[in-house]
Protein backbone atom coordinates (compact mmCIF):
# COMPACT_ATOMS: atom_id res chain seq x y z
CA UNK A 1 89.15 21.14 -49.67
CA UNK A 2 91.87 23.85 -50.21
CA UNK A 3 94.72 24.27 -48.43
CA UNK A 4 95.29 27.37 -46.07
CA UNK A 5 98.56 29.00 -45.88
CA UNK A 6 98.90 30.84 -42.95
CA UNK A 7 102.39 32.17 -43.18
CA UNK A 8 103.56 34.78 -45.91
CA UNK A 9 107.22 32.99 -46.66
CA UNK A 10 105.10 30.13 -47.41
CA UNK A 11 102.17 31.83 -49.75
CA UNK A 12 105.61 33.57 -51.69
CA UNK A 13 106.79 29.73 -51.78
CA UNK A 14 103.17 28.10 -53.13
CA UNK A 15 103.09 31.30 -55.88
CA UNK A 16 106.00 30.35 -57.02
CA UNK A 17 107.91 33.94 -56.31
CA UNK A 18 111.02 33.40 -54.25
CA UNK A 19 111.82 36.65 -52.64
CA UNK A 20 115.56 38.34 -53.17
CA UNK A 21 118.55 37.45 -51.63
CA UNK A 22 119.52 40.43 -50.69
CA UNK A 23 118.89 40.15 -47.06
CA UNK A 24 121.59 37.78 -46.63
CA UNK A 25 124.12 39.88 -48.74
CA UNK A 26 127.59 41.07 -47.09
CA UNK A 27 127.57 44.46 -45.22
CA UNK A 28 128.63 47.65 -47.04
CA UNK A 29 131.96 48.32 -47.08
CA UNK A 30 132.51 50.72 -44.89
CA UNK A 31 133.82 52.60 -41.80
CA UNK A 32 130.72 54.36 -41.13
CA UNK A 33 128.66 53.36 -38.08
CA UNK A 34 125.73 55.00 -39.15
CA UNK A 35 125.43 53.53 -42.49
CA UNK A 36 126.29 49.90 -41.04
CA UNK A 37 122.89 51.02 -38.52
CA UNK A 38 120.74 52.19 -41.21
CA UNK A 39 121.07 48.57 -43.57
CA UNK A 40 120.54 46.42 -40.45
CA UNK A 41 117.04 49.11 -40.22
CA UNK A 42 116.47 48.76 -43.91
CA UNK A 43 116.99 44.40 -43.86
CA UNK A 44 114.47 44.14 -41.41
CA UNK A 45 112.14 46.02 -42.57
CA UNK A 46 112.43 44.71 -46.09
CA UNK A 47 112.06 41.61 -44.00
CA UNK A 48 109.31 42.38 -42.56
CA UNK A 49 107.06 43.36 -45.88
CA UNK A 50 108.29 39.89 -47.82
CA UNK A 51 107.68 37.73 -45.13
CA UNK A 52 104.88 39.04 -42.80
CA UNK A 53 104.97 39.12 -39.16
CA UNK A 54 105.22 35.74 -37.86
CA UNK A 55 108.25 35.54 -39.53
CA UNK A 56 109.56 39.00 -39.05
CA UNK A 57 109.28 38.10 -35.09
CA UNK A 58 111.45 35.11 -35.47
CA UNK A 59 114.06 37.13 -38.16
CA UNK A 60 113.89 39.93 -35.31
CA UNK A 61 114.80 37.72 -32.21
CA UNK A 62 117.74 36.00 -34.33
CA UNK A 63 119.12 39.41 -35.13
CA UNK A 64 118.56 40.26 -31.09
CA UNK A 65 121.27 36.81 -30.03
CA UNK A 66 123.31 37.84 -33.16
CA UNK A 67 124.15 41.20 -31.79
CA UNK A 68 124.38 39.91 -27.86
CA UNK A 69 126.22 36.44 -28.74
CA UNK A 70 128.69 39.61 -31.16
CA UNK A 71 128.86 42.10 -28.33
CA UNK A 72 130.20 39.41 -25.41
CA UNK A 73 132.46 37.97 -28.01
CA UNK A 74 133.83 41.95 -28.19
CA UNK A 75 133.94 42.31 -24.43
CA UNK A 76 136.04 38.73 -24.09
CA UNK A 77 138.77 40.12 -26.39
CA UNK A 78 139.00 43.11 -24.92
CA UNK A 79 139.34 41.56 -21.66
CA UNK A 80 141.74 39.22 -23.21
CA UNK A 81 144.07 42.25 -24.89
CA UNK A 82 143.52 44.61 -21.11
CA UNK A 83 144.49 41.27 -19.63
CA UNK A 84 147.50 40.58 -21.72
CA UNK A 85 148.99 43.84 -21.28
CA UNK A 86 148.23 44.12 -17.35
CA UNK A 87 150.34 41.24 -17.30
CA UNK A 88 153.84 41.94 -15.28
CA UNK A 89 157.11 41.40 -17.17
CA UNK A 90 159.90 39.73 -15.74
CA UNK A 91 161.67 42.64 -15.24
CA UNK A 92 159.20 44.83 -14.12
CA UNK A 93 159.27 46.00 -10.56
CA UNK A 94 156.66 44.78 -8.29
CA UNK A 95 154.29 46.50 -5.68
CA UNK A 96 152.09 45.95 -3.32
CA UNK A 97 149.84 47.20 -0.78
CA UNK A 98 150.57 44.72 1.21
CA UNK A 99 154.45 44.21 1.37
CA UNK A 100 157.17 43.99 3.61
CA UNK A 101 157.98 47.57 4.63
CA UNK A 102 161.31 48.67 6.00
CA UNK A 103 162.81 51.80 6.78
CA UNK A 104 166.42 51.37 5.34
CA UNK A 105 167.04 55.37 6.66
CA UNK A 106 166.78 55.60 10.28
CA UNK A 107 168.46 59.14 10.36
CA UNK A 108 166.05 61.52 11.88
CA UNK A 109 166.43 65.26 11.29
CA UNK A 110 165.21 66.78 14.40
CA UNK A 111 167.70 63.94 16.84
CA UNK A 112 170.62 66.04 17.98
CA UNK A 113 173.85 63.45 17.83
């Protein structure tokens, strides 16, 4: 009886060809959005040919908590920096809505003396 390999990772893996590592190779160097875009694009699609779908679908949700678990990480240090430089000084002066008001001026223009 011969065994039957169902997923493609694991036929590369029995043939004895061990696909490239370029999929987990550092990111460009660069300042370009666009290019950063287009290798994420070209990883998982080279990901997808080498090691068929079953595998592409788990590659593909990873990559999906990657970039959510990346973007709240950017939106707590943002918050953090807007935070820390909201943040009154000592010698700052302070309002409020809701303070004590007094009128320190209680001339009035149109009172005859």
């Amino acid at each position: 009886m011969t065994d039957v390999i169902i997923e493609h990772a694991d036929a590369c893996r029995a043939s004895g060809h061990t696909p490239s590592h370029a999929f987990a190779a550092p990111p460009p160097e660069t300042e370009e959005p666009a290019r950063l875009v287009g290798e994420i694009f070209k990883r998982l699609s080279g990901c997808q040919s080498t090691y068929g779908e079953a595998s592409f679908i788990r590659i593909a949700r990873a990559v999906l908590v990657a970039l959510g678990k990346a973007a709240l990480e950017e939106s707590e240090l943002q918050a953090r920096r807007l935070r820390e430089r909201t943040v009154p000084s000592r010698n700052d002066v302070r309002v409020s809505a809701t303070a004590h008001r007094m009128d320190f001026d209680t001339w009035d223009p149109g009172e005859r003396d």
